[in-house]
N, C-alpha and C. Protein backbone atom coordinates (compact mmCIF):
# COMPACT_ATOMS: atom_id res chain seq x y z
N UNK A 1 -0.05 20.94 -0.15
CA UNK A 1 1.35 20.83 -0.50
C UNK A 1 1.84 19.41 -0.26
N UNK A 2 3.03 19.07 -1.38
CA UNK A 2 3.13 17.55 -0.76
C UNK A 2 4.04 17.45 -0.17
N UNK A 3 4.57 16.44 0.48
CA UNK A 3 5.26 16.32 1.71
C UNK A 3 6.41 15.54 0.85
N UNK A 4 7.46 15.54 1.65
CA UNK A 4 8.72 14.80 1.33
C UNK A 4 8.50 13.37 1.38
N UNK A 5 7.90 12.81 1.89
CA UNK A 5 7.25 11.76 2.84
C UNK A 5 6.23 10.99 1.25
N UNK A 6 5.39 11.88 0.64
CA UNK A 6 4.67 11.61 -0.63
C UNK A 6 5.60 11.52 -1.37
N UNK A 7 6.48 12.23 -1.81
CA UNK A 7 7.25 12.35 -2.99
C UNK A 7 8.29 10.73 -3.03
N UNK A 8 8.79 10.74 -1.19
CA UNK A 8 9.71 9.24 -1.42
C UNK A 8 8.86 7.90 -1.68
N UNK A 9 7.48 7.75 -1.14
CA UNK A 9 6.62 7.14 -1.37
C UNK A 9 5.96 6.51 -2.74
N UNK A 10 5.48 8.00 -3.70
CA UNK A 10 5.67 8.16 -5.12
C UNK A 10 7.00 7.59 -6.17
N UNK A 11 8.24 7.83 -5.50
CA UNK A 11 9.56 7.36 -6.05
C UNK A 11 9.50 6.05 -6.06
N UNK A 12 8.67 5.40 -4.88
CA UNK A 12 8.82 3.95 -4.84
C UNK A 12 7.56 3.37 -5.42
N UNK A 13 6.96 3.76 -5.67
CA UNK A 13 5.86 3.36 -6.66
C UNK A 13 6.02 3.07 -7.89
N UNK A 14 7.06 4.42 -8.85
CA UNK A 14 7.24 4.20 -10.07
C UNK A 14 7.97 3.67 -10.05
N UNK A 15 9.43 2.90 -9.09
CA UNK A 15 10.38 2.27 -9.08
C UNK A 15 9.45 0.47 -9.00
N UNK A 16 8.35 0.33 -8.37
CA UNK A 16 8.03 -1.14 -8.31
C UNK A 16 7.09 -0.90 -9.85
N UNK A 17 6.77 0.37 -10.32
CA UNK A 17 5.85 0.37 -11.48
C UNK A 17 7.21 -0.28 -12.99
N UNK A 18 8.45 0.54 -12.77
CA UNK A 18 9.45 -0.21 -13.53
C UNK A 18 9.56 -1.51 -13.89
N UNK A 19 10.02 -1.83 -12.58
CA UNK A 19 10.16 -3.30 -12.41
C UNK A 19 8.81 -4.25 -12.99
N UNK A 20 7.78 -3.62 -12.96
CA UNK A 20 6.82 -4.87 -13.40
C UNK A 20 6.65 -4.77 -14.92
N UNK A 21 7.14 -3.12 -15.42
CA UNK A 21 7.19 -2.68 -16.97
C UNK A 21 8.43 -3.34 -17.65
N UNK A 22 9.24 -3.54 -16.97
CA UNK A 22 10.62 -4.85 -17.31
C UNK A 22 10.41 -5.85 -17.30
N UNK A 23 9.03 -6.78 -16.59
CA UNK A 23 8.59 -8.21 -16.67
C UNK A 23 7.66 -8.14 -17.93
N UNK A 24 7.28 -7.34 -18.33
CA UNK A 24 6.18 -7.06 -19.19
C UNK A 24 4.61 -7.00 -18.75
N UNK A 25 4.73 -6.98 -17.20
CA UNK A 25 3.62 -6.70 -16.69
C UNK A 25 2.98 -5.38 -16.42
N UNK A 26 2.46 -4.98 -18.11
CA UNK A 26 2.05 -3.91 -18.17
C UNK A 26 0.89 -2.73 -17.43
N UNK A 27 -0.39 -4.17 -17.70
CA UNK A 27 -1.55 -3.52 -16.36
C UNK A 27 -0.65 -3.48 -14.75
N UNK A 28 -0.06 -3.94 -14.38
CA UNK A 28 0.81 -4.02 -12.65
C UNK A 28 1.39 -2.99 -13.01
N UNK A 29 2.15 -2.26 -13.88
CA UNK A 29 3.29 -1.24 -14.11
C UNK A 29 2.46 -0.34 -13.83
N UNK A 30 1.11 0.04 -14.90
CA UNK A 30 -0.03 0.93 -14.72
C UNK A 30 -0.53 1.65 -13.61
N UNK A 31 -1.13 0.55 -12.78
CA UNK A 31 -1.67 0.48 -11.67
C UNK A 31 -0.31 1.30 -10.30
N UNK A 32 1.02 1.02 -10.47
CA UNK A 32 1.66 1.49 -9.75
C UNK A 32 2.03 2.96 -10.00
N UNK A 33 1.97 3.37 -11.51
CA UNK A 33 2.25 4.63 -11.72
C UNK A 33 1.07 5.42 -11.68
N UNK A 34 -0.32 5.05 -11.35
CA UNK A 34 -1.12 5.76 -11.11
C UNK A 34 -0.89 5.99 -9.60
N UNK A 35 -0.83 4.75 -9.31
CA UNK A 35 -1.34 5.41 -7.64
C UNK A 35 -0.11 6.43 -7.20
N UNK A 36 1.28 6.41 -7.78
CA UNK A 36 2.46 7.18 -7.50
C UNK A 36 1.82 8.76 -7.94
N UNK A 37 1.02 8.74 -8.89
CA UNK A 37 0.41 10.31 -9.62
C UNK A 37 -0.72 10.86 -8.01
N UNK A 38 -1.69 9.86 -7.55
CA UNK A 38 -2.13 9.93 -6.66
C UNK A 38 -1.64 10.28 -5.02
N UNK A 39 -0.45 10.47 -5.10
CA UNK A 39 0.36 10.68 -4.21
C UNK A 39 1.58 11.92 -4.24
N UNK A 40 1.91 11.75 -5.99
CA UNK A 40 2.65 12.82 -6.09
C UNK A 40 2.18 13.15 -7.21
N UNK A 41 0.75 14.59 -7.40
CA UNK A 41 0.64 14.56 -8.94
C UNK A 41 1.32 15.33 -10.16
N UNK A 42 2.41 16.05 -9.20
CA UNK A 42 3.20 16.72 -10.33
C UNK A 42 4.33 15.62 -10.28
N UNK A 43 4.77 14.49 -10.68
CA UNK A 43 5.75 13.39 -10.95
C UNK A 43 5.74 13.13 -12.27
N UNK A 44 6.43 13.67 -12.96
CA UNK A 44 6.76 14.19 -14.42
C UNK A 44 6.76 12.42 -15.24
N UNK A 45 7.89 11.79 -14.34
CA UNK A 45 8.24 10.49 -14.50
C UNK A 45 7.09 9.46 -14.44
N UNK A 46 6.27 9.73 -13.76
CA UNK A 46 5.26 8.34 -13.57
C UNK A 46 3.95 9.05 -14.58
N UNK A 47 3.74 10.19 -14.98
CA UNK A 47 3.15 10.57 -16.14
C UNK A 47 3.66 10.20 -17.50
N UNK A 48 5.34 10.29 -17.12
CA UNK A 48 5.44 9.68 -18.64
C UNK A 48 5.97 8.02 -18.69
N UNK A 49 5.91 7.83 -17.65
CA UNK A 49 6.16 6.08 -17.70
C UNK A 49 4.30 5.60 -17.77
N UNK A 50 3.49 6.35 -17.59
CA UNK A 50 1.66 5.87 -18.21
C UNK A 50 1.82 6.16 -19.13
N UNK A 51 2.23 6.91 -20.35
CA UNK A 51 2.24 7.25 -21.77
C UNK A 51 2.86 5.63 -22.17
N UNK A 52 4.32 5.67 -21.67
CA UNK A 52 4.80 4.59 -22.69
C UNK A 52 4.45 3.38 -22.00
N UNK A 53 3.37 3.06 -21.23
CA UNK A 53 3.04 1.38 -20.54
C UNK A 53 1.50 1.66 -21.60
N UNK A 54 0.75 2.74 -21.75
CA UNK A 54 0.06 2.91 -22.40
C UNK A 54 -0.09 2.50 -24.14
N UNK A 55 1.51 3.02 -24.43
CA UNK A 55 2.01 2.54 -26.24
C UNK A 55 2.26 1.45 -25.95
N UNK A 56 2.54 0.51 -24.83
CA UNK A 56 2.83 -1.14 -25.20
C UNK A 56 1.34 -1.38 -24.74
N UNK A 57 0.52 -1.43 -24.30
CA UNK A 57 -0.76 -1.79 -24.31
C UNK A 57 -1.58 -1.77 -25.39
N UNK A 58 -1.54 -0.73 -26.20
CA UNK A 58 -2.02 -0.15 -27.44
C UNK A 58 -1.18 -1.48 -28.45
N UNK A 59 -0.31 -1.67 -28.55
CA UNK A 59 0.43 -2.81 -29.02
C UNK A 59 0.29 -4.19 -28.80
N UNK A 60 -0.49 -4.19 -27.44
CA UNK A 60 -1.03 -5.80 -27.31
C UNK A 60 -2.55 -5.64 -27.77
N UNK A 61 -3.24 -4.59 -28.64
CA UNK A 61 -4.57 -4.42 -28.63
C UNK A 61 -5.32 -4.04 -27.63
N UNK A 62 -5.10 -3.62 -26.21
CA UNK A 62 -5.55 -2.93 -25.21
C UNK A 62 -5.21 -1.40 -25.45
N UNK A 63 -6.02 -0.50 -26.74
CA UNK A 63 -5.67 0.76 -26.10
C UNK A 63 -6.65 1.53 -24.70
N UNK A 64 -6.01 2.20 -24.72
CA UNK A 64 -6.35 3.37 -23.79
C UNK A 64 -6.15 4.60 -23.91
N UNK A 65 -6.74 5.32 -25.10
CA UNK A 65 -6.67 6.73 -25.57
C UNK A 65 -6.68 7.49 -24.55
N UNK A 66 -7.66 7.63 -23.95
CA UNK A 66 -7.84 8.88 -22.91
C UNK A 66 -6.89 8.74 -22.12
N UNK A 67 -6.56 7.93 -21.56
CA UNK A 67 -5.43 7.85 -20.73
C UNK A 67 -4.40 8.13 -20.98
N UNK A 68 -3.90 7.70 -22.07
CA UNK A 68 -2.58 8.33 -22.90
C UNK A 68 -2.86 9.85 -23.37
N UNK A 69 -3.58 10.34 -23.78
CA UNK A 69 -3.64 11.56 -24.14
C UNK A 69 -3.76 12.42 -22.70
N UNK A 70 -4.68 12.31 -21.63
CA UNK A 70 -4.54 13.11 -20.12
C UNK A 70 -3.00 13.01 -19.65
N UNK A 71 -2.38 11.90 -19.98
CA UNK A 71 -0.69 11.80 -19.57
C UNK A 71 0.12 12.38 -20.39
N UNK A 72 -0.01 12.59 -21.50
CA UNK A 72 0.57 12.95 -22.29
C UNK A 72 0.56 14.90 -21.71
N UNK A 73 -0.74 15.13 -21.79
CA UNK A 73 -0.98 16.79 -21.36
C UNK A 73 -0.45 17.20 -20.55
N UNK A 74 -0.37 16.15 -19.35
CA UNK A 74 0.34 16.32 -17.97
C UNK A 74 1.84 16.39 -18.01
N UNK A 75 2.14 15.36 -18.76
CA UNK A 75 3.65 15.78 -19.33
C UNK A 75 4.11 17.11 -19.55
N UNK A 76 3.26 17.32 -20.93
CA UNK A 76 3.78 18.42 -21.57
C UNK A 76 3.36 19.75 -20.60
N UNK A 77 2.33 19.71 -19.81
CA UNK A 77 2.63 20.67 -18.53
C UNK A 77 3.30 20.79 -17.45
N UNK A 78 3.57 20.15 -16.90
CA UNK A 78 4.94 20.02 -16.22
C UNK A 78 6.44 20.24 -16.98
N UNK A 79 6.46 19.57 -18.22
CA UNK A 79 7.49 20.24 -18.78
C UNK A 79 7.77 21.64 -19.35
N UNK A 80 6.72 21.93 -19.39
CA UNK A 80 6.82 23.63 -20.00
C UNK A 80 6.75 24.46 -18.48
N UNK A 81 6.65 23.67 -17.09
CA UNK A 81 6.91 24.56 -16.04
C UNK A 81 8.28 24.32 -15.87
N UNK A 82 8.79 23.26 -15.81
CA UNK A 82 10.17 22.56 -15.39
C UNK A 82 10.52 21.64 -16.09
N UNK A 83 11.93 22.10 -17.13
CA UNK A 83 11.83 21.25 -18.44
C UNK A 83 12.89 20.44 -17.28
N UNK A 84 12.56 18.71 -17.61
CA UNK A 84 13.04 17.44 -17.40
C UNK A 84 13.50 16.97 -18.30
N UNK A 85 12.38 16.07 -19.32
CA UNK A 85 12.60 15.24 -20.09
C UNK A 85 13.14 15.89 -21.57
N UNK A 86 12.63 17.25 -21.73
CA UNK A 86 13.57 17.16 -23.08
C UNK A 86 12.54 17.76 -24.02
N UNK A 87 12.65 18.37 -24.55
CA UNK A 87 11.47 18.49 -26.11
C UNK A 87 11.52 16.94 -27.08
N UNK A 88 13.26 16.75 -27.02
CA UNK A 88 12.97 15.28 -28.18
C UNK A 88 12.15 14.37 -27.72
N UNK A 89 12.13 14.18 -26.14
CA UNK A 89 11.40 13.02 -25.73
C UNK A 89 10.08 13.02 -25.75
N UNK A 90 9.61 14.32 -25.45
CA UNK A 90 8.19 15.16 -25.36
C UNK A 90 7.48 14.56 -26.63
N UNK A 91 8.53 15.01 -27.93
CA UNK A 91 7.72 14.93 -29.35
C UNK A 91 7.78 13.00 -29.39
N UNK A 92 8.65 12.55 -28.96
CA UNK A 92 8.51 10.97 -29.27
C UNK A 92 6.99 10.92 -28.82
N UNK A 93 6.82 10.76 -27.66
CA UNK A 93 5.66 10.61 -26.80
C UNK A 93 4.73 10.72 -27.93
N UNK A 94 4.64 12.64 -28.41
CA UNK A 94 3.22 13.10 -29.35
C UNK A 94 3.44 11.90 -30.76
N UNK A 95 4.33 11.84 -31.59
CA UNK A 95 4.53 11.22 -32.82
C UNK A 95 4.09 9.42 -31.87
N UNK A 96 4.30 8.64 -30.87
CA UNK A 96 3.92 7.36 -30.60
C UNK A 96 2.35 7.59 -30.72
N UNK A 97 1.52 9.06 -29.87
CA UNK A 97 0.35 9.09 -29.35
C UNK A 97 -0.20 8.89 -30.86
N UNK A 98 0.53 9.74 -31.97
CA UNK A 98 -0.47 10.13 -33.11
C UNK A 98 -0.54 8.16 -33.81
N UNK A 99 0.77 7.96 -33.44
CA UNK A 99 1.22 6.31 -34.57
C UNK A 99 -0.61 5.31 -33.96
N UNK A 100 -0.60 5.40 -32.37
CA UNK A 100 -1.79 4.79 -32.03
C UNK A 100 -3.05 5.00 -32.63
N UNK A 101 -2.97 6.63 -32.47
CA UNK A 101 -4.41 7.19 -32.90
C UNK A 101 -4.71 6.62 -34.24
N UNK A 102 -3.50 6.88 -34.74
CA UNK A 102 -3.60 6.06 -36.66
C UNK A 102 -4.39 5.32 -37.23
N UNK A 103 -3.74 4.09 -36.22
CA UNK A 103 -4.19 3.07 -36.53
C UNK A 103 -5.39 2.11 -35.51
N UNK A 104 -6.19 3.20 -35.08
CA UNK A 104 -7.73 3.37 -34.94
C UNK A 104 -7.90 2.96 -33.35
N UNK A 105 -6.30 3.35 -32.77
CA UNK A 105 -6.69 3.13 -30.98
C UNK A 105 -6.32 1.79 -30.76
């Protein structure tokens, strides 16, 4: 079970993972919202802040399919336990994942 203690920990992870996704420091954004998943792995937010650091990576020519698609799943399971983000936001996510896949990863 996770502790309150993980979860504020996790909060501050995806909060320094923001901040480096606002410099455009996409791999640093990455790296913080994983280890926040590693700490808190039902964190709806730092699953879907790896989807979209994932679509700007895919955009500098760094994709990362698998990664975007395992975040993407994780999303959409957590949201079908405890809707957060929304169905519209859900389908942005799937329609960005498919725009990548498109155009060959």
């Amino acid at each position: 079970m996770t502790t309150q203690r993980e979860l504020d920990h996790s909060n501050a992870l995806v909060g320094q993972g923001n901040v480096a996704h606002q410099k455009g420091d996409y791999g640093q954004a990455l790296v913080h919202y994983l280890e926040a998943i590693d700490h808190y792995p039902s964190h709806i937010y730092a699953w879907h802040d790896i989807v979209v650091v994932c679509i700007e990576l895919a955009r500098q020519g760094q994709p990362n399919l698998d990664l975007m698609r395992a975040a993407l799943d994780a999303v959409k399971t957590l949201e079908a336990s405890n809707p957060t983000l929304g169905a519209k936001q859900v389908g942005k996510l799937e329609a960005a994942l498919a725009r990548v896949e498109a155009s060959g990863g």
